[in-house]
PDB file of N, CA and C in Angstrom:
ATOM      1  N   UNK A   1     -24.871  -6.658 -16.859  1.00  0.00           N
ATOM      2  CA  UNK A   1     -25.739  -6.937 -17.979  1.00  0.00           C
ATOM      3  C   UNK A   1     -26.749  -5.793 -18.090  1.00  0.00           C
ATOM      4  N   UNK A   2     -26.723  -5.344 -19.261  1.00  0.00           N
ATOM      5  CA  UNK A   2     -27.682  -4.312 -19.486  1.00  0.00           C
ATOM      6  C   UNK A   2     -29.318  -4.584 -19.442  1.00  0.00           C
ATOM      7  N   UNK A   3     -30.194  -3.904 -19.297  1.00  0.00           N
ATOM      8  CA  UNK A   3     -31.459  -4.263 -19.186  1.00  0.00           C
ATOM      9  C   UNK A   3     -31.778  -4.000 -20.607  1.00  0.00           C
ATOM     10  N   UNK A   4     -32.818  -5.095 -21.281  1.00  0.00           N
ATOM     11  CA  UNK A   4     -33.581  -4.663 -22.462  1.00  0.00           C
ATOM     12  C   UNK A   4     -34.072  -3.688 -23.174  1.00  0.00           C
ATOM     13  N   UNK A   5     -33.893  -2.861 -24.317  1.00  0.00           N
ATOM     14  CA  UNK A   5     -35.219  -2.065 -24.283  1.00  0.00           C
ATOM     15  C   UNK A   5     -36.233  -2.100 -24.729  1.00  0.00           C
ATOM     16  N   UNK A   6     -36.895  -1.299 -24.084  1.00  0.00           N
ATOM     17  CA  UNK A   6     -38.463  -1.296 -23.953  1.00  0.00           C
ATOM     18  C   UNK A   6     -38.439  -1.515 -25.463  1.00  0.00           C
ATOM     19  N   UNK A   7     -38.540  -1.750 -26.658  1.00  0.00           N
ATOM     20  CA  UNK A   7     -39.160  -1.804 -27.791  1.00  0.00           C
ATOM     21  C   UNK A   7     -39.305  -3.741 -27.730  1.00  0.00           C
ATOM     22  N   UNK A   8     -38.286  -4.422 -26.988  1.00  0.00           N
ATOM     23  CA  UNK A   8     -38.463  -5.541 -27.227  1.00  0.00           C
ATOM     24  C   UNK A   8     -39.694  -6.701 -27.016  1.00  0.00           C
ATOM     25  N   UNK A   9     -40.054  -6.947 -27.397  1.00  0.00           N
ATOM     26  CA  UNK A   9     -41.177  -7.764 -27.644  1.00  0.00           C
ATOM     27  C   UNK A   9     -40.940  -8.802 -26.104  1.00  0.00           C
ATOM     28  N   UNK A  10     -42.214  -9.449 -25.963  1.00  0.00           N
ATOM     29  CA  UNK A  10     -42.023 -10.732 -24.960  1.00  0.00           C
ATOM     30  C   UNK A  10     -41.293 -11.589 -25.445  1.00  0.00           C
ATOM     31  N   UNK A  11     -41.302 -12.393 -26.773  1.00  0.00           N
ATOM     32  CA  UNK A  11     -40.601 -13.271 -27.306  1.00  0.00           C
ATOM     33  C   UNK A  11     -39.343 -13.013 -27.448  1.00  0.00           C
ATOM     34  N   UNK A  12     -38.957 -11.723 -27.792  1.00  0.00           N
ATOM     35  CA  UNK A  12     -37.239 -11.483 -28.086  1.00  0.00           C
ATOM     36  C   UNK A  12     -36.996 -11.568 -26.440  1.00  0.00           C
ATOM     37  N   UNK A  13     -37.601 -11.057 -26.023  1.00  0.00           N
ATOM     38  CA  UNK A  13     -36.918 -10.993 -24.655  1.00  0.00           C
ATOM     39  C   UNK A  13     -36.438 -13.015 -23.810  1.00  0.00           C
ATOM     40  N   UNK A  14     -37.626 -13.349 -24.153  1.00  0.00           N
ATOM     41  CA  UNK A  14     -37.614 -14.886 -23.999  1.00  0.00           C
ATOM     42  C   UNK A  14     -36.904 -15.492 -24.816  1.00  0.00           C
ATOM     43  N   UNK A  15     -36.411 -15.325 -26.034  1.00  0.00           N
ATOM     44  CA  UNK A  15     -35.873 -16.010 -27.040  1.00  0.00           C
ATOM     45  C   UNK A  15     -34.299 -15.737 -26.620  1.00  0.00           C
ATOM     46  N   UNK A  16     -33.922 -14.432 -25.968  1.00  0.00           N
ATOM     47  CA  UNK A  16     -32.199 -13.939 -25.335  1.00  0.00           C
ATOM     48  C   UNK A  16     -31.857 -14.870 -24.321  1.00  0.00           C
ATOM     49  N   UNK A  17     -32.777 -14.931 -23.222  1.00  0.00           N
ATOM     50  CA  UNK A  17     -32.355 -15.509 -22.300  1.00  0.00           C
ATOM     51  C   UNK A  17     -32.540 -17.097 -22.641  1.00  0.00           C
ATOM     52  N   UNK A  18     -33.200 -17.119 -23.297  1.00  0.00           N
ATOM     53  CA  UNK A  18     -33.024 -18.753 -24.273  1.00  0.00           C
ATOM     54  C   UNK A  18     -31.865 -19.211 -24.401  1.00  0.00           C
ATOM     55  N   UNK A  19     -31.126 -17.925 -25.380  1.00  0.00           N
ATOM     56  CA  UNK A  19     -29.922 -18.363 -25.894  1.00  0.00           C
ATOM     57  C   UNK A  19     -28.724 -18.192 -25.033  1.00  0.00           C
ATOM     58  N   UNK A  20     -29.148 -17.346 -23.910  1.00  0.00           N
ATOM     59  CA  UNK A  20     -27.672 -17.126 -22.794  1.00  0.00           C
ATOM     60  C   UNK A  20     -28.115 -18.366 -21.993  1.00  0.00           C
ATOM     61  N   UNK A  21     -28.913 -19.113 -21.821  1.00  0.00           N
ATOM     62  CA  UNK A  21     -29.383 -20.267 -20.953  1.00  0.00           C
ATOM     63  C   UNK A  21     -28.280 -21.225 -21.803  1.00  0.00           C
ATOM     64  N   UNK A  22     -28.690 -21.916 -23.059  1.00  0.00           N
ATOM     65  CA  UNK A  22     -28.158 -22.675 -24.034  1.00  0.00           C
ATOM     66  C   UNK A  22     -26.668 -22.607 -24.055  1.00  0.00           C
ATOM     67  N   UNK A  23     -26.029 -21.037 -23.977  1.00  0.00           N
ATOM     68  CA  UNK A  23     -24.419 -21.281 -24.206  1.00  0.00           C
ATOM     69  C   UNK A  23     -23.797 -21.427 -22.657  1.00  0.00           C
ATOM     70  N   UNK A  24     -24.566 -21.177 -21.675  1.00  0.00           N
ATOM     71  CA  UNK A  24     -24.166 -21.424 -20.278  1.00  0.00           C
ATOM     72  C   UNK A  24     -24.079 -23.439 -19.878  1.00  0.00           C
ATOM     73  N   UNK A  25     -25.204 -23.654 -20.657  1.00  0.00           N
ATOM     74  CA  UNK A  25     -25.144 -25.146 -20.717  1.00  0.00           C
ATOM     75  C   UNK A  25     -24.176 -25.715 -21.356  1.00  0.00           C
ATOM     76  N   UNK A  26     -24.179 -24.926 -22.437  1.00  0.00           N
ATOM     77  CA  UNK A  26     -22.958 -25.829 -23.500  1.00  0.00           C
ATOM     78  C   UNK A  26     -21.766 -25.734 -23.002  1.00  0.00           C
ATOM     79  N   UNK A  27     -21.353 -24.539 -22.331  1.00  0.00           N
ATOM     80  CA  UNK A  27     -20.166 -24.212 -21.298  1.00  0.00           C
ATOM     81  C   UNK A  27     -19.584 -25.542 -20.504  1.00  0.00           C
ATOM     82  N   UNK A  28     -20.749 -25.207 -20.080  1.00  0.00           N
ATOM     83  CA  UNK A  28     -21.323 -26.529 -18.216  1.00  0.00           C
ATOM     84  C   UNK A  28     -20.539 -27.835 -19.032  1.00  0.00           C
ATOM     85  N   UNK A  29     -21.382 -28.229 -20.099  1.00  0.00           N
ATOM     86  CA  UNK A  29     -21.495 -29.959 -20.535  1.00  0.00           C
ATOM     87  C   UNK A  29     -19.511 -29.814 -21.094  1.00  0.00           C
ATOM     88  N   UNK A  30     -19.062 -28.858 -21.764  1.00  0.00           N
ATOM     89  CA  UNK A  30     -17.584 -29.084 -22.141  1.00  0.00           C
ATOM     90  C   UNK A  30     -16.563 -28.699 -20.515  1.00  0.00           C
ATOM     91  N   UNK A  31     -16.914 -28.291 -19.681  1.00  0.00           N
ATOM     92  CA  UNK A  31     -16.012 -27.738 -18.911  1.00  0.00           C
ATOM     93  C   UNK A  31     -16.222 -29.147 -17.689  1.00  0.00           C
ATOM     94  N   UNK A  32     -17.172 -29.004 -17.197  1.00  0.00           N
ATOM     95  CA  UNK A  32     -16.885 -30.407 -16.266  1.00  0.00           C
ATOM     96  C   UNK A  32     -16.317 -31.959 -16.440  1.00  0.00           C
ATOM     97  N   UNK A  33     -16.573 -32.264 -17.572  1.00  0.00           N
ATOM     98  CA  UNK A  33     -15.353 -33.174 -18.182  1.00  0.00           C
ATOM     99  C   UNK A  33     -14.238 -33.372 -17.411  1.00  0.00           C
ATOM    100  N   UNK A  34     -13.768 -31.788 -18.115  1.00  0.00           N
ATOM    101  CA  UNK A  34     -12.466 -32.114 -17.489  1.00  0.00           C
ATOM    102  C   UNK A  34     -11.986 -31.346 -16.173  1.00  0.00           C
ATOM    103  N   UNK A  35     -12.837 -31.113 -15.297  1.00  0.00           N
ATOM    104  CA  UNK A  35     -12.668 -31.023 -14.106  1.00  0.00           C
ATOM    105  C   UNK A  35     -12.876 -32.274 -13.071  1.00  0.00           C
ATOM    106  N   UNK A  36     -13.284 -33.267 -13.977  1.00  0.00           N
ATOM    107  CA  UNK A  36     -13.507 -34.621 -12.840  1.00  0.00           C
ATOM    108  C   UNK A  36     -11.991 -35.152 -13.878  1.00  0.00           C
ATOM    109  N   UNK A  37     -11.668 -34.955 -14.951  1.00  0.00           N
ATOM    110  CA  UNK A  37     -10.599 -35.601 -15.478  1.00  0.00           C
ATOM    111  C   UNK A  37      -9.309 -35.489 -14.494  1.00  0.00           C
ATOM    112  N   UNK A  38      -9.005 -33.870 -14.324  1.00  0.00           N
ATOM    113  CA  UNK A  38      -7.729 -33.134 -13.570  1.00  0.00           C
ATOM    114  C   UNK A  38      -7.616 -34.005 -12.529  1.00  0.00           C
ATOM    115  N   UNK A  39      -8.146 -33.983 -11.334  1.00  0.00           N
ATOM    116  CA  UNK A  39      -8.041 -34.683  -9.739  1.00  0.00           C
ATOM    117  C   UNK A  39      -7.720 -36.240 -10.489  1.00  0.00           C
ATOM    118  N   UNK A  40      -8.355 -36.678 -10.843  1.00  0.00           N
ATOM    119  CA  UNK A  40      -8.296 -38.384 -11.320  1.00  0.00           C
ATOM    120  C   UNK A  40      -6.917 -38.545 -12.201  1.00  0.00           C
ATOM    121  N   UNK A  41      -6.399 -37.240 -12.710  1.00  0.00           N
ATOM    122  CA  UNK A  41      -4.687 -37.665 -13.428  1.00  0.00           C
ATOM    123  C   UNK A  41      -3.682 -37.767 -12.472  1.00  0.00           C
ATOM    124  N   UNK A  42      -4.212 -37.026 -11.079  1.00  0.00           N
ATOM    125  CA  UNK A  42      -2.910 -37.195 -10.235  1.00  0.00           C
ATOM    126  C   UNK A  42      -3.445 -38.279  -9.187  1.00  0.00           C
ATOM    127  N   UNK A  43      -4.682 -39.405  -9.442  1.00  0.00           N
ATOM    128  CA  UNK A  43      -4.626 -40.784  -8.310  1.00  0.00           C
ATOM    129  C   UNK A  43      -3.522 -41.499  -8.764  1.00  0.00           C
ATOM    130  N   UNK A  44      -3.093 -42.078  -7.495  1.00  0.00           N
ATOM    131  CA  UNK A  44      -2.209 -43.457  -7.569  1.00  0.00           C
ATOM    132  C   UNK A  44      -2.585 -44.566  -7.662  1.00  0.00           C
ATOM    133  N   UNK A  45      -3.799 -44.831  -7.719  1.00  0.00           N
ATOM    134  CA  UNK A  45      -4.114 -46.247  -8.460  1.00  0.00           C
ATOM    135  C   UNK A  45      -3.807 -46.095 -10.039  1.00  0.00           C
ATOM    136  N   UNK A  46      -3.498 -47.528 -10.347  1.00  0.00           N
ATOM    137  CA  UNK A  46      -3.755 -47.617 -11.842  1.00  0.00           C
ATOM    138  C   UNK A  46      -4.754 -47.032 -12.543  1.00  0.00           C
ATOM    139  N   UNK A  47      -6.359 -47.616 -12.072  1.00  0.00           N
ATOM    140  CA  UNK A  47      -7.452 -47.133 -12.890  1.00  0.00           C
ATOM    141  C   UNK A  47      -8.302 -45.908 -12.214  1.00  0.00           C
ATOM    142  N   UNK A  48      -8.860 -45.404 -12.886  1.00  0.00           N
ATOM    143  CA  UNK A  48      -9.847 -44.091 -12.499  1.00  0.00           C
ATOM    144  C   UNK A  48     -10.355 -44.329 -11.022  1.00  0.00           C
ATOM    145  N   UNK A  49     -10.527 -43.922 -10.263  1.00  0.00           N
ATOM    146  CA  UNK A  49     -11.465 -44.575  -9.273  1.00  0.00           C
ATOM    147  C   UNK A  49     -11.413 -43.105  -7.976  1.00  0.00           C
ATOM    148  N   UNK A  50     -12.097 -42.528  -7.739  1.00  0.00           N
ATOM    149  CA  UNK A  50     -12.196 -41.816  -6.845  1.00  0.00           C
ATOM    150  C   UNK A  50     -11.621 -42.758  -4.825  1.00  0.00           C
ATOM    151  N   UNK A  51     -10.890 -41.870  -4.403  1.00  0.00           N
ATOM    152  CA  UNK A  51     -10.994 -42.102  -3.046  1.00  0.00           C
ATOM    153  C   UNK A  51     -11.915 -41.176  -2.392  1.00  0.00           C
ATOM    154  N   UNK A  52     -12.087 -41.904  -0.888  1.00  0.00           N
ATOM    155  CA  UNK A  52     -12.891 -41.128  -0.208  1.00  0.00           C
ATOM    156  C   UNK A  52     -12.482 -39.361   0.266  1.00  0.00           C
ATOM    157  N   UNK A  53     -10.900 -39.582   0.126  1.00  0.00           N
ATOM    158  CA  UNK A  53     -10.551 -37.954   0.223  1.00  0.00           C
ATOM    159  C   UNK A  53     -11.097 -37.456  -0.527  1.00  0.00           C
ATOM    160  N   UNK A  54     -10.857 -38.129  -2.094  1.00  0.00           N
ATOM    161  CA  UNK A  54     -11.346 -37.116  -3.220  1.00  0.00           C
ATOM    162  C   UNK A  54     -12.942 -36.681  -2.923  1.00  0.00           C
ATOM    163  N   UNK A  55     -13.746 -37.768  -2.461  1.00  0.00           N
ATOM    164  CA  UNK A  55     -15.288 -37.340  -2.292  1.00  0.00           C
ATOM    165  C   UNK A  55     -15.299 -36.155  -1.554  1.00  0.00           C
ATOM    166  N   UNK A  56     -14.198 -36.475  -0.497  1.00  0.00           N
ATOM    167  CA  UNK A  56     -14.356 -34.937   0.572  1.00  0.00           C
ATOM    168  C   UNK A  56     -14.304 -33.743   0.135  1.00  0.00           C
ATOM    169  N   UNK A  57     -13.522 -34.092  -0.933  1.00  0.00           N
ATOM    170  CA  UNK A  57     -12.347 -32.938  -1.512  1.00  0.00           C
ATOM    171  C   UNK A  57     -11.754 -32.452  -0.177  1.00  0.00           C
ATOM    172  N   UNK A  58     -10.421 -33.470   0.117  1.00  0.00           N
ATOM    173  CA  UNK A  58      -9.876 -33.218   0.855  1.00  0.00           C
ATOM    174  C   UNK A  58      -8.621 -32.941   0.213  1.00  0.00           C
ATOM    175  N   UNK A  59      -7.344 -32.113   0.300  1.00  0.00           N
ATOM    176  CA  UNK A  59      -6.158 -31.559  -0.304  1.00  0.00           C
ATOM    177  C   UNK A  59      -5.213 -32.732   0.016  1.00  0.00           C
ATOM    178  N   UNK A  60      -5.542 -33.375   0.897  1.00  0.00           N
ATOM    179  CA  UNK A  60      -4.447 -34.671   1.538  1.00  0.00           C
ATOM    180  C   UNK A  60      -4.715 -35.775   0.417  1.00  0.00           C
ATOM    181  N   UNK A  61      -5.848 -35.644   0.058  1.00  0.00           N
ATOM    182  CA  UNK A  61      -5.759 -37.506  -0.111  1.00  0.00           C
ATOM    183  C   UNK A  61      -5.381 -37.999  -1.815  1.00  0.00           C
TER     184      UNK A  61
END
């Protein structure tokens, strides 16, 4: 990441990392979804339900 330049104001500078904060979140809130979805399509119970392997994140369980 490049550093700012010096012409930029305090606010632009605060207002960038605003917005790289905001699309890192929006990232976060669509991507973990479906990373608790994946592990939970291959349990063998009927309904959703974590096992204690899964808490471990153990590769066995």
């Amino acid at each position: 990441m490049k550093p700012f330049p010096k012409y930029y104001t305090f606010w632009q500078r605060l207002g960038l990392h605003g917005l790289r904060l905001s699309a890192w979140l929006a990232l976060a809130f669509l991507m973990l979804p479906i990373l608790v979805i994946i592990p939970l399509s291959f349990n063998a119970e009927p309904y959703f339900t974590f096992t204690e392997g899964m808490l471990r994140l153990d590769p066995e369980a």
